[in-house]
Protein backbone atom coordinates (compact mmCIF):
# COMPACT_ATOMS: atom_id res chain seq x y z
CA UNK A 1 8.63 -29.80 3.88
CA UNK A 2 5.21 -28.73 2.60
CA UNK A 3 4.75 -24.47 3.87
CA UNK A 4 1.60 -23.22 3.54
CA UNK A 5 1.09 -19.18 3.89
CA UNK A 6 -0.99 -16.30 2.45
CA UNK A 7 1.47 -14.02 0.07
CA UNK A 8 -0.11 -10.58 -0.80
CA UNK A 9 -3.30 -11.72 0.37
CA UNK A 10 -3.10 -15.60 -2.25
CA UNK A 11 -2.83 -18.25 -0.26
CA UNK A 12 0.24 -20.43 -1.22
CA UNK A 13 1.88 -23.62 -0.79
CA UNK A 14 5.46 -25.07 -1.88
CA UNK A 15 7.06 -27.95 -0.97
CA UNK A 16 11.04 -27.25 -0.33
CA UNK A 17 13.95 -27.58 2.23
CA UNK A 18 13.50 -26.58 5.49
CA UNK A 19 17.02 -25.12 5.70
CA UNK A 20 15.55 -22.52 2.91
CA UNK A 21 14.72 -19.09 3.43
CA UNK A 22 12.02 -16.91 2.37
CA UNK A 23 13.77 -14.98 0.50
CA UNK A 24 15.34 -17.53 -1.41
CA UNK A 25 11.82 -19.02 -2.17
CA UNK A 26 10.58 -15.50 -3.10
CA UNK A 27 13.00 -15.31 -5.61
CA UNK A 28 14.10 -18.19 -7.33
CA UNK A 29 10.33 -20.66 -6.58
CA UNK A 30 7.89 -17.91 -6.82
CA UNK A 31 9.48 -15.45 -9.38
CA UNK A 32 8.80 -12.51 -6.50
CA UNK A 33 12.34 -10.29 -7.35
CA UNK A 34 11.14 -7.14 -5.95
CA UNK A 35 12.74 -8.54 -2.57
CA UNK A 36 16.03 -7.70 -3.13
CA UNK A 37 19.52 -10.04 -1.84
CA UNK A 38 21.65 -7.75 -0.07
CA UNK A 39 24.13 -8.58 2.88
CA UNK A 40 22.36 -11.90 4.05
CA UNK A 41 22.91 -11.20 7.57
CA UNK A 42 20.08 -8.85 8.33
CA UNK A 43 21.93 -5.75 8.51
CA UNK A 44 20.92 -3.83 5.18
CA UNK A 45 16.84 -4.24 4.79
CA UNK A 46 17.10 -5.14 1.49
CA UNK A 47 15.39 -7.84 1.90
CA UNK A 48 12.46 -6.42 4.19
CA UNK A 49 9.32 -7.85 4.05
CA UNK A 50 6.23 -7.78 6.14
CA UNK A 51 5.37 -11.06 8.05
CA UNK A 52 1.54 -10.34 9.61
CA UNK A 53 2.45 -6.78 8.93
CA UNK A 54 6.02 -6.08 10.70
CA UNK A 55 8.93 -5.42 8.87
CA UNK A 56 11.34 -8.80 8.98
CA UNK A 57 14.84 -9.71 6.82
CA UNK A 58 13.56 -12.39 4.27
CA UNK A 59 17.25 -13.44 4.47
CA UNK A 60 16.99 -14.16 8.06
CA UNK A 61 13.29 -16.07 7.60
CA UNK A 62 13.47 -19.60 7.17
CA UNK A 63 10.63 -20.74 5.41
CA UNK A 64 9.24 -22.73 7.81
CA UNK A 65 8.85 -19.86 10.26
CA UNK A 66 5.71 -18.35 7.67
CA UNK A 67 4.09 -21.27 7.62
CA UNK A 68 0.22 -20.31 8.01
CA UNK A 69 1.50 -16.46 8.21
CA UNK A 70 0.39 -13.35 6.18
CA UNK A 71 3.55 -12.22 4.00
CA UNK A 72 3.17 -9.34 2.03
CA UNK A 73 6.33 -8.39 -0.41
CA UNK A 74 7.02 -5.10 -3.11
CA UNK A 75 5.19 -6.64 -5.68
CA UNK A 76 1.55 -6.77 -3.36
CA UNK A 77 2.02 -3.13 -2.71
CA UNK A 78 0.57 -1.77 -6.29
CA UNK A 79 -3.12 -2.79 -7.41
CA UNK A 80 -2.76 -3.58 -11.29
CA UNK A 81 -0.95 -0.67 -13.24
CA UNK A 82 -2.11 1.84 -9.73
CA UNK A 83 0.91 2.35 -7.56
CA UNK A 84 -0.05 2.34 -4.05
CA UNK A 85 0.83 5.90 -2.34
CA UNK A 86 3.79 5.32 -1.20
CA UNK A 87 5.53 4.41 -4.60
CA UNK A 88 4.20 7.46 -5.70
CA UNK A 89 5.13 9.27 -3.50
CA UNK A 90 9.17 8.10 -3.29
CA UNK A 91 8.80 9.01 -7.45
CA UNK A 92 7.33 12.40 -6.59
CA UNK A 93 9.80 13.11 -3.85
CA UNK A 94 12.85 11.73 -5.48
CA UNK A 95 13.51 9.24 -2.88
CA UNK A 96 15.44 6.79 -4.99
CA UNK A 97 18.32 6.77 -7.09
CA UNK A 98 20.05 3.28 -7.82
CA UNK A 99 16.71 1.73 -6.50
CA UNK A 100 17.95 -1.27 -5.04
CA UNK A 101 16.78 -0.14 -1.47
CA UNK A 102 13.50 1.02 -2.36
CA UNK A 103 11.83 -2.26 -1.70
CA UNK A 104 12.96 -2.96 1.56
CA UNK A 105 12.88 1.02 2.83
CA UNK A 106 8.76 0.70 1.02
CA UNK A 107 7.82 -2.40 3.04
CA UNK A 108 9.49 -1.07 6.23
CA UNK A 109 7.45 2.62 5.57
CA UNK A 110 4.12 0.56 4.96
CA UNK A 111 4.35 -1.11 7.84
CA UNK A 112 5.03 1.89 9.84
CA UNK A 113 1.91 3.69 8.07
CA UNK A 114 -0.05 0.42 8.91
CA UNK A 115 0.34 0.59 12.38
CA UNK A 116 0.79 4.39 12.54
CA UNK A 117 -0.95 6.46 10.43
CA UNK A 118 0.37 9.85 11.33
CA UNK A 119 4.31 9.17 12.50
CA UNK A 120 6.55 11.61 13.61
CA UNK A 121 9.66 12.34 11.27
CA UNK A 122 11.72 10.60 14.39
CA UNK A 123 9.25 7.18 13.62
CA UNK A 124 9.61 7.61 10.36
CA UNK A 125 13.64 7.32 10.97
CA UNK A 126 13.77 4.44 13.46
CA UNK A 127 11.00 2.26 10.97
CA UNK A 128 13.14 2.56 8.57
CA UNK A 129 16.83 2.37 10.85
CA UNK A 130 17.59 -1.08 9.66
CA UNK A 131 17.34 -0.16 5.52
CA UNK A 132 20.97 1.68 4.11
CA UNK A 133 20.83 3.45 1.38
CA UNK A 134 24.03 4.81 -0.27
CA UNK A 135 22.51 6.92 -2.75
CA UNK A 136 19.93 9.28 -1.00
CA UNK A 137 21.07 10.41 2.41
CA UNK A 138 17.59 9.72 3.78
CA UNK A 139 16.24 12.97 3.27
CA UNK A 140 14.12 12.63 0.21
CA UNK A 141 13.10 9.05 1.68
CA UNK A 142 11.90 10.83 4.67
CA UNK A 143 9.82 13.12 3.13
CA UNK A 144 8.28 10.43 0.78
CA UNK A 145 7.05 8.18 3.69
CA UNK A 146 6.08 12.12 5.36
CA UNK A 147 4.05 12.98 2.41
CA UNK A 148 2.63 9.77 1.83
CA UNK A 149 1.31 9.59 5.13
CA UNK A 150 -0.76 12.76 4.74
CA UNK A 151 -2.07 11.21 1.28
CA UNK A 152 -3.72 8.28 2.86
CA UNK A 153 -5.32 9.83 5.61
């Protein structure tokens, strides 16, 4: 099947199985390996992306279902060498550790910050409820999306 959708804002098109998912295309068609495999059942965020700006499990996403869709993944967050806000911010507020959450728990933070601008620390914790993290304990991660909030107002 041909799929034709707009990742981090460049309009794409590849031809693959239906019974794909985006995350699989992300990573091994498009070279996109900021999107990280985790559980493949939708239960650790890993995988988050935004899909016309809400947080959705890539693993869960068949490719199909993007088709003329806005998908916006880690690597779209930065502008050339300039880390957007909120990657600065988790590196200012030691927020990671291992890493390997940090893309999903970024996406699922931007697309809080998209639709909210100002969240509450209890938004902050349900926008990011479906990301683990073993390393951090959510504090730091917490205060990164808190911060970063109050640098792009």
């Amino acid at each position: 099947m041909k799929v034709r959708f707009y990742l981090n804002d460049r309009e794409r098109v590849v031809e693959t199985d239906s019974n794909r998912t985006l995350l699989e295309v992300l990573r091994t068609d498009l070279g996109l390996t900021g999107t990280k495999y985790g559980c493949g059942i939708g239960q650790c965020g890993t995988c988050t992306v935004l899909i016309d700006g809400k947080a959705k499990c890539a693993c869960l996403t068949l490719i199909g279902q993007v088709n003329g869709r806005q998908v916006e993944t880690v690597e779209g967050l930065s502008t050339g060498e300039a880390l957007h806000p909120l990657q600065n911010s988790f590196v200012e507020n030691h927020a990671l550790q291992c890493g390997y959450c940090t893309p999903g728990m970024l996406m699922s933070a931007k697309g809080l910050l998209d639709r909210n601008p100002t969240p509450s620390e209890e938004e902050i914790k349900r926008a990011i409820s479906g990301n683990l993290c073993r390393c951090t304990g959510y504090v730091q991660i917490v205060k990164a999306i808190q911060k970063a909030s109050e640098k792009m107002r």
